[in-house]
N, C-alpha and C. Protein backbone atom coordinates (compact mmCIF):
# COMPACT_ATOMS: atom_id res chain seq x y z
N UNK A 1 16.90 14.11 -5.49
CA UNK A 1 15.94 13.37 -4.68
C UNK A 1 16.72 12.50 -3.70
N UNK A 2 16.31 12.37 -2.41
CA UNK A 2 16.66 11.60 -1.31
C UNK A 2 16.53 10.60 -1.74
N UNK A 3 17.50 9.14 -1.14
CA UNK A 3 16.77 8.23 -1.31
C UNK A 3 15.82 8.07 -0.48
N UNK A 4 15.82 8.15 0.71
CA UNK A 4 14.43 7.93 1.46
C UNK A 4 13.41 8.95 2.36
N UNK A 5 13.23 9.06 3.43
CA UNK A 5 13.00 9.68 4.19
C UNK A 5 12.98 11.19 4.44
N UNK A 6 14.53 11.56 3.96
CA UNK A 6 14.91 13.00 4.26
C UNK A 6 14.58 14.41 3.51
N UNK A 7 13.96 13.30 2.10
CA UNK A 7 13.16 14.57 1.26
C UNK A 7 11.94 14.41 1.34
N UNK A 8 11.25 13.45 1.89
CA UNK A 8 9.78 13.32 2.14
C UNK A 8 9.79 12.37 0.32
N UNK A 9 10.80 12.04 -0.34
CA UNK A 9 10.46 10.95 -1.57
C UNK A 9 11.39 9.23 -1.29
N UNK A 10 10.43 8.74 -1.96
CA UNK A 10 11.30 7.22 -2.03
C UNK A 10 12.05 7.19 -2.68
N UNK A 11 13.34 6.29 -3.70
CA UNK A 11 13.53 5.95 -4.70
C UNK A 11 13.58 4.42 -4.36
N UNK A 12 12.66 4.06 -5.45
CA UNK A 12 12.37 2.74 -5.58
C UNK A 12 13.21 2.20 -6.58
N UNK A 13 13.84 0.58 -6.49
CA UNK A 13 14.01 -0.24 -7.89
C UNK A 13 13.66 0.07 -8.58
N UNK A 14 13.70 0.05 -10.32
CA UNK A 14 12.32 -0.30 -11.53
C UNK A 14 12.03 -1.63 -11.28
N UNK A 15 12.39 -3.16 -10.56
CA UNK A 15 11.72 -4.06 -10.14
C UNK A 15 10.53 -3.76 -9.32
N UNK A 16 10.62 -3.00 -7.93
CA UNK A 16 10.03 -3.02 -7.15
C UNK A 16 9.09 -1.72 -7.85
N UNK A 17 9.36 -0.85 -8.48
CA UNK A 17 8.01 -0.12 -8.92
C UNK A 17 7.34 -0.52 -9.74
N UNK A 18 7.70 -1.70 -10.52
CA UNK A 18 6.82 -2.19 -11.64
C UNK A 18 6.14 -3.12 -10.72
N UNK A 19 6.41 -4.14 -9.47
CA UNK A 19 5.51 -4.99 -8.94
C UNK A 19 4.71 -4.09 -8.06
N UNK A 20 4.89 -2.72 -7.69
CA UNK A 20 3.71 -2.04 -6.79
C UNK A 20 3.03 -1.68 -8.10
N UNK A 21 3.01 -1.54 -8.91
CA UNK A 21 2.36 -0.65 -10.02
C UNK A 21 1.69 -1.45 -10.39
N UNK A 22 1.87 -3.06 -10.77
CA UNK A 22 1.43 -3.84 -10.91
C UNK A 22 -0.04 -4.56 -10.42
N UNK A 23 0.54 -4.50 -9.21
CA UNK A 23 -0.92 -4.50 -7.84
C UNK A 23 -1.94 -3.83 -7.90
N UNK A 24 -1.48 -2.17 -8.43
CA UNK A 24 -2.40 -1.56 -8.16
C UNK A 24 -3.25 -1.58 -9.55
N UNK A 25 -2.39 -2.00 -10.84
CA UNK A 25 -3.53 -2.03 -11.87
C UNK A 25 -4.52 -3.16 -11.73
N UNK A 26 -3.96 -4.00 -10.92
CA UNK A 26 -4.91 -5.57 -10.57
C UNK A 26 -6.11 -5.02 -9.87
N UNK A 27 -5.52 -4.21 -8.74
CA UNK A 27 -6.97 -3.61 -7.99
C UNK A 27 -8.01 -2.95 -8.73
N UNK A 28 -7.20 -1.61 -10.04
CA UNK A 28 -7.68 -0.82 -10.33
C UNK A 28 -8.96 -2.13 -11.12
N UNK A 29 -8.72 -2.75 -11.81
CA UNK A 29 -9.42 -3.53 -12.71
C UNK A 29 -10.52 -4.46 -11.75
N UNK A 30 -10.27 -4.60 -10.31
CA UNK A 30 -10.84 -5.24 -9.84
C UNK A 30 -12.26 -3.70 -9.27
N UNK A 31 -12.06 -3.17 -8.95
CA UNK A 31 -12.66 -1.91 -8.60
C UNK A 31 -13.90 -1.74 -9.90
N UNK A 32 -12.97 -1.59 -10.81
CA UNK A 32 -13.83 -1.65 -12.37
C UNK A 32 -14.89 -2.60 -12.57
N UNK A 33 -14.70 -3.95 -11.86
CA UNK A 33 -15.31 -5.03 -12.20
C UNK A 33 -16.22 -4.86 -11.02
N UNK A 34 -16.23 -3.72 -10.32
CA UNK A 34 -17.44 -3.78 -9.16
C UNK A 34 -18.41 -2.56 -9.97
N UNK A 35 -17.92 -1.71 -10.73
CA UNK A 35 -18.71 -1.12 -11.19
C UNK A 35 -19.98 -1.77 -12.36
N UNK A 36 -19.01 -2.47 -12.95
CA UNK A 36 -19.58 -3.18 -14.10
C UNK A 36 -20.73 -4.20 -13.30
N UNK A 37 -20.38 -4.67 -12.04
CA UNK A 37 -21.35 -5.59 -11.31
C UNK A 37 -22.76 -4.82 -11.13
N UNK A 38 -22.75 -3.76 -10.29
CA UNK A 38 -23.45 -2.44 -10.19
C UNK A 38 -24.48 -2.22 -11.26
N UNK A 39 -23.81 -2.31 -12.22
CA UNK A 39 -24.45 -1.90 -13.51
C UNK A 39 -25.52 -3.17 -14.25
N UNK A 40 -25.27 -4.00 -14.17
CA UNK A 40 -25.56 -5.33 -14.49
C UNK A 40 -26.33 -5.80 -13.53
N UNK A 41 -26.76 -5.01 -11.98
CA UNK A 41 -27.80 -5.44 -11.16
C UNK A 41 -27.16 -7.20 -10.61
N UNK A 42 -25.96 -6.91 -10.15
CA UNK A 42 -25.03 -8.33 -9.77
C UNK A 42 -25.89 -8.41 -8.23
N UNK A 43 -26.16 -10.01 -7.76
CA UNK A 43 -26.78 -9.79 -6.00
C UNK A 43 -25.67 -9.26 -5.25
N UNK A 44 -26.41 -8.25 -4.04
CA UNK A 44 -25.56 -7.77 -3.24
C UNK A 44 -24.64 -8.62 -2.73
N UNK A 45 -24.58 -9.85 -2.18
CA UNK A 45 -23.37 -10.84 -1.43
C UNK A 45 -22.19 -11.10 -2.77
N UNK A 46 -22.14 -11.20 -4.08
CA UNK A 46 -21.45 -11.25 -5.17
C UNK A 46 -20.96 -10.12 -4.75
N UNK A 47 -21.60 -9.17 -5.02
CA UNK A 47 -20.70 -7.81 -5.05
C UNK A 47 -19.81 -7.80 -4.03
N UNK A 48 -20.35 -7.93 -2.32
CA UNK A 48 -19.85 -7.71 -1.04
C UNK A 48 -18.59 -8.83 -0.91
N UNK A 49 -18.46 -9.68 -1.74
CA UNK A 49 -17.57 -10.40 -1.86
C UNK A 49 -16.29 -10.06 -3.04
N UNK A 50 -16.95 -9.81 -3.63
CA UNK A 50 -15.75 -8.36 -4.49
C UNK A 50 -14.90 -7.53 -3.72
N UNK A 51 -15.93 -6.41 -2.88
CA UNK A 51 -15.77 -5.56 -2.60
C UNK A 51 -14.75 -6.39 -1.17
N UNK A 52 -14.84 -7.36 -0.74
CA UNK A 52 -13.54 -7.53 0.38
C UNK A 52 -12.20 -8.21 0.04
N UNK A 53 -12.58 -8.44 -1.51
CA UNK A 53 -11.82 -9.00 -2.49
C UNK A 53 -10.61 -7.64 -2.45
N UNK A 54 -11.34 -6.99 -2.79
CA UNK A 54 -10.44 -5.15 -3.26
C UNK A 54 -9.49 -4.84 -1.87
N UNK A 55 -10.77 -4.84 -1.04
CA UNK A 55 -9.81 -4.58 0.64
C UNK A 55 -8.85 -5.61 1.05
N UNK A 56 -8.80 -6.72 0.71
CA UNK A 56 -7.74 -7.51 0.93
C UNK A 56 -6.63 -7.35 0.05
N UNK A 57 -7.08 -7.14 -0.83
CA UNK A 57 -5.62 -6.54 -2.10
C UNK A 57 -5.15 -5.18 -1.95
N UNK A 58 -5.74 -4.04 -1.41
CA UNK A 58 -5.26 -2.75 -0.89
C UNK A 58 -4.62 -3.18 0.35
N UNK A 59 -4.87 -4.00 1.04
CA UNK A 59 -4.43 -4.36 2.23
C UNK A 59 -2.96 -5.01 2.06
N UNK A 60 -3.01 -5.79 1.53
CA UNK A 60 -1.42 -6.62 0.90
C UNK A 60 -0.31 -5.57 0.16
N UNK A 61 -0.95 -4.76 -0.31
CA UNK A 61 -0.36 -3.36 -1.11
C UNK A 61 0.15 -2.65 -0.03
N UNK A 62 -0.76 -2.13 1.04
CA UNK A 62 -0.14 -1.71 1.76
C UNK A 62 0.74 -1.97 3.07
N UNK A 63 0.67 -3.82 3.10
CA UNK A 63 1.48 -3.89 3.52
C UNK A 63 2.87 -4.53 2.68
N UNK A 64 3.09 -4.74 1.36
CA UNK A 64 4.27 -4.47 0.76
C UNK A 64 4.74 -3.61 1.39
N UNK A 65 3.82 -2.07 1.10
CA UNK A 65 5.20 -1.02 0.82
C UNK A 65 5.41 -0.43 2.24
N UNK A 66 4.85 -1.28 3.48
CA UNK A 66 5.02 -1.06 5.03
C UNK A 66 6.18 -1.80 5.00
N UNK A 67 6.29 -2.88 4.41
CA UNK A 67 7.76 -3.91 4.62
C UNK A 67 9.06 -3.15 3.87
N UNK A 68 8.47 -2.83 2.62
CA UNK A 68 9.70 -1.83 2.11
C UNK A 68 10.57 -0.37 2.48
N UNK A 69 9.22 0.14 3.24
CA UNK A 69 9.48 1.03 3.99
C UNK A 69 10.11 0.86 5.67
N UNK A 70 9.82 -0.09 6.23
CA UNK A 70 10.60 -0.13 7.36
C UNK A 70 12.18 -1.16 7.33
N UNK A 71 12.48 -1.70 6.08
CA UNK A 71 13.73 -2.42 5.84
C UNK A 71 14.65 -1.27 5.21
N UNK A 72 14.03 -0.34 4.67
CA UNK A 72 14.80 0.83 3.83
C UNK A 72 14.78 1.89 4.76
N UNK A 73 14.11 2.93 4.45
CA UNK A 73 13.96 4.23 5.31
C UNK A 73 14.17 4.17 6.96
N UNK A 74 13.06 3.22 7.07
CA UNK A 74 13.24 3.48 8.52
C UNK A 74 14.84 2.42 9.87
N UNK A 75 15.14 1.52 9.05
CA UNK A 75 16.01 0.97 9.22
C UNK A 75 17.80 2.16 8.91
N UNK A 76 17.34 2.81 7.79
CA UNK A 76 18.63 4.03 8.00
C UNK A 76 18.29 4.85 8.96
N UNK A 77 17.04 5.60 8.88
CA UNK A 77 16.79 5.77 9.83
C UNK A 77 17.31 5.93 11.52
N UNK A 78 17.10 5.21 11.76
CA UNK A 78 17.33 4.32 13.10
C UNK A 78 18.81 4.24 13.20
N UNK A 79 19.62 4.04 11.87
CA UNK A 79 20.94 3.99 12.25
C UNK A 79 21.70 5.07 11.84
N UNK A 80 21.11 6.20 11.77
CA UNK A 80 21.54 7.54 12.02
C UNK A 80 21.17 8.11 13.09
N UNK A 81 20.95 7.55 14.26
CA UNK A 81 19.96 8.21 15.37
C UNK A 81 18.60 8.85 14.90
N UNK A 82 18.16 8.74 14.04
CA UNK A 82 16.58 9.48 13.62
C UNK A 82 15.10 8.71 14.80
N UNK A 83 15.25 8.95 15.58
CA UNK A 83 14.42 8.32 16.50
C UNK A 83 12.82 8.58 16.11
N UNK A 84 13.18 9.77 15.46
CA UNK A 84 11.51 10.70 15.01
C UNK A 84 10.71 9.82 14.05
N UNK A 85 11.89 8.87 13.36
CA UNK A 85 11.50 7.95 12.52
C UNK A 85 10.12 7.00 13.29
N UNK A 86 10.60 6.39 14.44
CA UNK A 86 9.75 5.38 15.26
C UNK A 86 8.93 5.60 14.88
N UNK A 87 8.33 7.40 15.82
CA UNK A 87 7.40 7.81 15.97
C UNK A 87 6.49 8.19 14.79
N UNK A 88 7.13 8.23 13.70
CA UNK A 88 6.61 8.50 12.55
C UNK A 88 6.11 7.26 12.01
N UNK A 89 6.53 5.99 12.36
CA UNK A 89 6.21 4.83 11.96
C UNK A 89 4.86 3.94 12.64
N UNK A 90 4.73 4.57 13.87
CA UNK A 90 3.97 4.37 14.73
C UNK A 90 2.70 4.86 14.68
N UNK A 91 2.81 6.08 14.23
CA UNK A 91 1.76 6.63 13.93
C UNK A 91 0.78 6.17 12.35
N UNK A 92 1.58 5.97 11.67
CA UNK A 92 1.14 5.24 10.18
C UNK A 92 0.46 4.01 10.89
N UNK A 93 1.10 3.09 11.61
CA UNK A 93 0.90 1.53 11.38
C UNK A 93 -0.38 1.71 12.58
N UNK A 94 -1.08 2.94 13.34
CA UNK A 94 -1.95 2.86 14.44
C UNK A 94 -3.17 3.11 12.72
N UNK A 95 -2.57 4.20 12.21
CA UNK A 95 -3.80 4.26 11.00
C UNK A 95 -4.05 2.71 10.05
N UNK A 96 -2.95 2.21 9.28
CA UNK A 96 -2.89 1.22 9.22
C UNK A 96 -3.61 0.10 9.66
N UNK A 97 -3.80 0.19 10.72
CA UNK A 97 -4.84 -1.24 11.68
C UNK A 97 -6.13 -0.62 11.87
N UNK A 98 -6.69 0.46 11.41
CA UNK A 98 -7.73 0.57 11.60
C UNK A 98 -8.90 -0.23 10.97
């Protein structure tokens, strides 16, 4: 396995994969707790306040692993001449801001 980029895989820390893994069981449980709201007939603004609860925490998630990814990959990257990198980065972070 590559470390970054060149096989299409990461290799991450076990620090840094246990704190993304981490996040995402926080979300997963937060997701859960919108179902359970659902179920329980919770008022819609409770819920809708959950539910931007979740998008702000997918949001921070993904921008962790935007910061990890452009200090690692795309930073070798760049200093191998991989220019395709930019463009590859550019294109994520236009989806990204949507």
């Amino acid at each position: 396995m590559e470390n970054c980029c060149g096989g299409r895989k990461k290799h991450r820390s076990p620090e840094e994969k246990r704190a993304l893994q981490n996040r995402l069981r926080r979300i997963e449980g937060q997701v859960r707790g919108l179902g359970r709201m659902l179920e329980d007939d919770a008022y819609c603004p409770d819920i809708m306040v959950q539910v931007a609860a979740v998008n702000a925490a997918l949001t921070a998630f993904g921008r962790e692993l935007m910061n990890s990814h452009i200090k690692t990959c795309v930073a070798e990257d760049v200093r191998a001449g991989k220019d395709e990198t930019l463009d590859e980065l550019l294109g994520v972070l236009k989806k990204f801001m949507k």
